[in-house]
PDB file of N, CA and C in Angstrom:
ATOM      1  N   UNK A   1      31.490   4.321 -20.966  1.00  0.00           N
ATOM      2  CA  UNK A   1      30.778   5.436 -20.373  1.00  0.00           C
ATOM      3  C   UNK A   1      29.280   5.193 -20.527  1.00  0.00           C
ATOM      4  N   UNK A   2      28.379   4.539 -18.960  1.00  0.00           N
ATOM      5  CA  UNK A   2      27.286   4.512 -19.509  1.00  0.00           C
ATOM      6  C   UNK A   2      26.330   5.507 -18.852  1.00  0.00           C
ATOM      7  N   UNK A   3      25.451   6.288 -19.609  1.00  0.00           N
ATOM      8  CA  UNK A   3      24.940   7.445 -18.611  1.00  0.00           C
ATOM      9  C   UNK A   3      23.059   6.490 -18.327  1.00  0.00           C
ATOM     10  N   UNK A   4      23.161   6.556 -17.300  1.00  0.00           N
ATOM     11  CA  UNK A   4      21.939   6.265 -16.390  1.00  0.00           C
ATOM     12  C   UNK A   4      20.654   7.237 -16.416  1.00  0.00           C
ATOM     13  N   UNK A   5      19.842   6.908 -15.719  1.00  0.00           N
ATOM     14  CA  UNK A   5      18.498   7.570 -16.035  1.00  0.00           C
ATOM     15  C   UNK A   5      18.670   8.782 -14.973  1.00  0.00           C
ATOM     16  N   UNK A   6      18.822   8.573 -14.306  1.00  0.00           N
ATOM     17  CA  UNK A   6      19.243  10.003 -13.555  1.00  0.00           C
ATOM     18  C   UNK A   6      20.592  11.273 -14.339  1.00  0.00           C
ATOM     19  N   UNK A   7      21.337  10.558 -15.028  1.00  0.00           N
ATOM     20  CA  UNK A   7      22.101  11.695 -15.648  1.00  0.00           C
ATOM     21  C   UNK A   7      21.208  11.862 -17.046  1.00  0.00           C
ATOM     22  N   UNK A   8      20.617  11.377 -17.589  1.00  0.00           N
ATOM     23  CA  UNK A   8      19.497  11.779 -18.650  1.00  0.00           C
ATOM     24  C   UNK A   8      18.527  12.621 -18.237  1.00  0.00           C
ATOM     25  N   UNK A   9      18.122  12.259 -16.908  1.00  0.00           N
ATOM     26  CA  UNK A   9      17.204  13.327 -16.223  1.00  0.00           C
ATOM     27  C   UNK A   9      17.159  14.829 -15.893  1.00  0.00           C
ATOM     28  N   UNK A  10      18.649  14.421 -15.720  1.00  0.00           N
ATOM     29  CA  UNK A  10      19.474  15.697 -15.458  1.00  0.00           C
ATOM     30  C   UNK A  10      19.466  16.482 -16.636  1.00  0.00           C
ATOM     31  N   UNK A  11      19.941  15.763 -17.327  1.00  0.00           N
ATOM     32  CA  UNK A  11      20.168  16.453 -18.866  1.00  0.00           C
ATOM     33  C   UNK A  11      18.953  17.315 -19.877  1.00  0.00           C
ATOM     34  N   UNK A  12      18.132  16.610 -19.496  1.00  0.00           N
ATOM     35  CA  UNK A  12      16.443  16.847 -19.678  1.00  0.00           C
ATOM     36  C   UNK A  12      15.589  17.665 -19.457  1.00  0.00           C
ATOM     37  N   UNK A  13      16.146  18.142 -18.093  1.00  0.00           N
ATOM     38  CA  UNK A  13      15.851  19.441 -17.131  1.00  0.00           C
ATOM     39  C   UNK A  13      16.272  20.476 -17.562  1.00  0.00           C
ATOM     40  N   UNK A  14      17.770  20.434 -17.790  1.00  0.00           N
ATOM     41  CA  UNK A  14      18.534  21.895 -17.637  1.00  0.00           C
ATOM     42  C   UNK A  14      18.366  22.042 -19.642  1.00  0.00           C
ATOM     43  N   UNK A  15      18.141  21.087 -20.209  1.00  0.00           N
ATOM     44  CA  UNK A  15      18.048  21.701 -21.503  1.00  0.00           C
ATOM     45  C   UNK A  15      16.382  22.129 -21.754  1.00  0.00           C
ATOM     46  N   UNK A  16      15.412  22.113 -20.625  1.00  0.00           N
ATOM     47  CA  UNK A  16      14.281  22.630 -20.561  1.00  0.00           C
ATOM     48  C   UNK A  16      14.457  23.816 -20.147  1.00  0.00           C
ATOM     49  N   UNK A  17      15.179  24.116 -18.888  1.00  0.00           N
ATOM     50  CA  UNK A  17      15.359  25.303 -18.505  1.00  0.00           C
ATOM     51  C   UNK A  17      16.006  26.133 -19.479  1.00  0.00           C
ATOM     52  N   UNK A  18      16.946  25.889 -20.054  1.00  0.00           N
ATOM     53  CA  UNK A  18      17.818  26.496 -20.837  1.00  0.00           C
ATOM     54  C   UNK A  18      16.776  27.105 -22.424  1.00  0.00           C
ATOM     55  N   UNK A  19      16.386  26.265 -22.886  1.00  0.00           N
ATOM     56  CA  UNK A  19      15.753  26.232 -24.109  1.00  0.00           C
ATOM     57  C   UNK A  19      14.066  26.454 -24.134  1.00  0.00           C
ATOM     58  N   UNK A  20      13.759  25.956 -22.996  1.00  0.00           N
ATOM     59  CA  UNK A  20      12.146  25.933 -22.815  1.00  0.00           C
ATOM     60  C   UNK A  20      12.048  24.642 -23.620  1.00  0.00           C
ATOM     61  N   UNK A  21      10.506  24.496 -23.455  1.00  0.00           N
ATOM     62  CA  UNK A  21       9.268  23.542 -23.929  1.00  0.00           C
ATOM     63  C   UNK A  21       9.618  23.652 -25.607  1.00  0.00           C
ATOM     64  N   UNK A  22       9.189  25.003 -25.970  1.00  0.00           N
ATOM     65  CA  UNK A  22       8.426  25.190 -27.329  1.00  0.00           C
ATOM     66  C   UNK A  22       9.725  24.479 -28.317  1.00  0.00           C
ATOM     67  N   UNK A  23      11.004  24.925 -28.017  1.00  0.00           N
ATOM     68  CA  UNK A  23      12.262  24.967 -28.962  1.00  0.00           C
ATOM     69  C   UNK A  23      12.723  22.861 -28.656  1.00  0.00           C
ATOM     70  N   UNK A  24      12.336  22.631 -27.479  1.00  0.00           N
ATOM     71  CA  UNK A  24      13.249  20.896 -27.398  1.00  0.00           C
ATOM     72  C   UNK A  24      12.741  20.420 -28.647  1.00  0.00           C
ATOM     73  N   UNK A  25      11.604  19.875 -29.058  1.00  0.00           N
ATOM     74  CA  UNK A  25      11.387  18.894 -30.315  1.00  0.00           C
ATOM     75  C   UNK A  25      11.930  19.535 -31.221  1.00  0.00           C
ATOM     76  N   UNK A  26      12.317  20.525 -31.593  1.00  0.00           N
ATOM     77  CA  UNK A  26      12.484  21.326 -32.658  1.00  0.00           C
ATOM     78  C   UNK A  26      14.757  20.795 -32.631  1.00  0.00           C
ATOM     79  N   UNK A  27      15.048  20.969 -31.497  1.00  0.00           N
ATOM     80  CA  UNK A  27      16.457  20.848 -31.127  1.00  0.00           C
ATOM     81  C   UNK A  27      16.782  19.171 -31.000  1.00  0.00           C
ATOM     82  N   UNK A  28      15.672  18.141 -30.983  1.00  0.00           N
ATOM     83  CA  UNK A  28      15.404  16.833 -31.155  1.00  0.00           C
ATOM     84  C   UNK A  28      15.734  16.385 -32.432  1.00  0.00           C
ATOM     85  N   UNK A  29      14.614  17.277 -33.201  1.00  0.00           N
ATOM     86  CA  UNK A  29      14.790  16.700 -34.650  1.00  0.00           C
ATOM     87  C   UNK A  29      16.118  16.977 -35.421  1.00  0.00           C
ATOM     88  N   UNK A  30      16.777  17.856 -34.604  1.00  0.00           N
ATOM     89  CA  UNK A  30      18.091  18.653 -35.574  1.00  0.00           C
ATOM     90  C   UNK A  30      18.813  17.788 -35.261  1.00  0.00           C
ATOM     91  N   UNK A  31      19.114  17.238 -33.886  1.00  0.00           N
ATOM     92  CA  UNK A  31      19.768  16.320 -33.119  1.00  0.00           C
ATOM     93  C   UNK A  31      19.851  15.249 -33.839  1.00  0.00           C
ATOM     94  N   UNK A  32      18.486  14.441 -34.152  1.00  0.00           N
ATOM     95  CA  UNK A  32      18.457  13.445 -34.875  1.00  0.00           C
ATOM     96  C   UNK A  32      18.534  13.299 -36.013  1.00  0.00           C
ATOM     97  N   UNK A  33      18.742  14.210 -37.060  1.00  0.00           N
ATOM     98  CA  UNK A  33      18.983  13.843 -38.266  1.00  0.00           C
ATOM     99  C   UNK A  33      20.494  14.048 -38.464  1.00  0.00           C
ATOM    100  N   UNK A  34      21.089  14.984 -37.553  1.00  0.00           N
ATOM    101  CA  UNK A  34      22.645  15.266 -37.748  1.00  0.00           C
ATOM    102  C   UNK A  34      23.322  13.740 -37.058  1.00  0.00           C
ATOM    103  N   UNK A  35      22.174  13.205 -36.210  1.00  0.00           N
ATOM    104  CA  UNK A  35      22.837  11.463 -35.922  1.00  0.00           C
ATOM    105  C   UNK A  35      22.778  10.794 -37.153  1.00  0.00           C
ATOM    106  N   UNK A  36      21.854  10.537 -37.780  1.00  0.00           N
ATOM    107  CA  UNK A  36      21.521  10.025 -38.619  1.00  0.00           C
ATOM    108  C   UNK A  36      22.515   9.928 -40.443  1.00  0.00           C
ATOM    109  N   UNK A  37      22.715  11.392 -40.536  1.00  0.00           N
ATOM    110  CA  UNK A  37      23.315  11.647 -41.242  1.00  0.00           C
ATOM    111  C   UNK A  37      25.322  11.495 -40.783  1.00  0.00           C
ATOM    112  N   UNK A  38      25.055  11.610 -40.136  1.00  0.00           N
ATOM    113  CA  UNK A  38      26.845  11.109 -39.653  1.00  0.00           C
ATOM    114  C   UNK A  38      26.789   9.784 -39.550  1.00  0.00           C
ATOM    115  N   UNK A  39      26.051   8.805 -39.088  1.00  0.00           N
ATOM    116  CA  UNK A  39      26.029   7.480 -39.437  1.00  0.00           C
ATOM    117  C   UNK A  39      25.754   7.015 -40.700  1.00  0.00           C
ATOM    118  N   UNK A  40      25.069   7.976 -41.635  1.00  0.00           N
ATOM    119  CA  UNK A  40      24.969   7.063 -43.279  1.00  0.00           C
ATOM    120  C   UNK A  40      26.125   7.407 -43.485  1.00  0.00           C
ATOM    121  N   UNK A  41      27.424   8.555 -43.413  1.00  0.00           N
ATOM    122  CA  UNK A  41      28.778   8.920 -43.206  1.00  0.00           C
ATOM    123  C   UNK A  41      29.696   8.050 -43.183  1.00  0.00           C
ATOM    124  N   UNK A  42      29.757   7.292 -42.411  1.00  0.00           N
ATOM    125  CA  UNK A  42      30.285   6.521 -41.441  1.00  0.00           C
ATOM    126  C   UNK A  42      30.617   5.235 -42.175  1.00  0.00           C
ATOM    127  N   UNK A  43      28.594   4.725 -42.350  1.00  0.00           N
ATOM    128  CA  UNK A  43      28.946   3.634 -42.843  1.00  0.00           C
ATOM    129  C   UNK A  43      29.500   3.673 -44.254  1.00  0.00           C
ATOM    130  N   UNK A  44      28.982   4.688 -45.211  1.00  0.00           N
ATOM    131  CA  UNK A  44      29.481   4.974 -46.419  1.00  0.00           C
ATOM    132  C   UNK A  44      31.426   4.260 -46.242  1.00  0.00           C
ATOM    133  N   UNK A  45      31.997   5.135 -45.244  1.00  0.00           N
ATOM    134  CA  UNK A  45      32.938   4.713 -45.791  1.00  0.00           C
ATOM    135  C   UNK A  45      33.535   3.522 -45.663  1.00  0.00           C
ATOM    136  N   UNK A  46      32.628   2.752 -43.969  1.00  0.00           N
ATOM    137  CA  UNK A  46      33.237   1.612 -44.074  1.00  0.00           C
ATOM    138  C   UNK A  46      33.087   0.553 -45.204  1.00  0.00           C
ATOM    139  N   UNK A  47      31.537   1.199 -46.113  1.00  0.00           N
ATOM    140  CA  UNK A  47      31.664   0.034 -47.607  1.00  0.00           C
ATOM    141  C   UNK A  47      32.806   0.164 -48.274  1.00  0.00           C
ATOM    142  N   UNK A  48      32.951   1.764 -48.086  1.00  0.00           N
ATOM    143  CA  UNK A  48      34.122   1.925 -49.013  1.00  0.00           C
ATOM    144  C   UNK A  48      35.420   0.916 -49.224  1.00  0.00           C
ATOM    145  N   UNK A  49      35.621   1.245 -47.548  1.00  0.00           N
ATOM    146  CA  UNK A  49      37.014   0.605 -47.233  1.00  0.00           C
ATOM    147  C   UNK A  49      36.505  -1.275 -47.650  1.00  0.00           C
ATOM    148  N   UNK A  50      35.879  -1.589 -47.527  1.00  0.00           N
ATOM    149  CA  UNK A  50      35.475  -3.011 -48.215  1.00  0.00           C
ATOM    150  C   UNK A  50      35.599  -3.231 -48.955  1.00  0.00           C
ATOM    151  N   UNK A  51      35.028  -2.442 -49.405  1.00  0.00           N
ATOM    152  CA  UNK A  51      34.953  -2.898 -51.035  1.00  0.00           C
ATOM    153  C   UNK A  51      36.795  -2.993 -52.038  1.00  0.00           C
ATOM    154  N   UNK A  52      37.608  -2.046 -51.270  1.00  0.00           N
ATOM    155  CA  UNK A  52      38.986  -1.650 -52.040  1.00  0.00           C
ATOM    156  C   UNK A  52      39.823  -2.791 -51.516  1.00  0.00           C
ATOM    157  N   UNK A  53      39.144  -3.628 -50.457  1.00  0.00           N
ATOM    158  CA  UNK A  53      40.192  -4.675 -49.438  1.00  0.00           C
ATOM    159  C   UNK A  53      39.464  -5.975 -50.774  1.00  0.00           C
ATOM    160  N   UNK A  54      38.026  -5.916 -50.829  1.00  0.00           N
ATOM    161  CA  UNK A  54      37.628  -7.000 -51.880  1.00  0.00           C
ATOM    162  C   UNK A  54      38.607  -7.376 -53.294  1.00  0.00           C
ATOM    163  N   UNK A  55      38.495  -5.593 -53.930  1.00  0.00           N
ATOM    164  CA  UNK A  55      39.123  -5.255 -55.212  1.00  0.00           C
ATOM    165  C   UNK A  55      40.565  -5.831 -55.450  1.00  0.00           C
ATOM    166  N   UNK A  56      41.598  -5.680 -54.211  1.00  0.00           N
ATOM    167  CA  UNK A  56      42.741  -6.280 -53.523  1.00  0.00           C
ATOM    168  C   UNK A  56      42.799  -7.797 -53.314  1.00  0.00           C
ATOM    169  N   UNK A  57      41.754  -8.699 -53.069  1.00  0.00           N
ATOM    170  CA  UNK A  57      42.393  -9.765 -52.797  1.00  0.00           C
ATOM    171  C   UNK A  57      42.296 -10.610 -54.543  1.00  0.00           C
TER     172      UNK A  57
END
């Protein structure tokens, strides 16, 4: 699924309309740290799972 610059555009718009100007960076940064934080998540466990396959051989 790859979204193009026109469906980003799209997306860009109606969460302007929807939200306004003042609130997007503010709905950016929330955006991006809840990415951020589900990926240190993520990888956490894939060390995990490493590390117990290491412990195992």
């Amino acid at each position: 699924m790859n979204i193009g610059f026109g469906e980003i555009a799209l997306i860009v718009f109606f969460a302007l309309l929807i939200f306004g100007p003042e609130k997007l960076p503010e709905l950016g940064k929330a955006a991006g740290k809840a990415l951020r934080e589900f990926k240190k998540a993520t990888n956490g466990i894939i060390d995990d799972e490493e590390q117990k396959t290491q412990k195992h051989d």
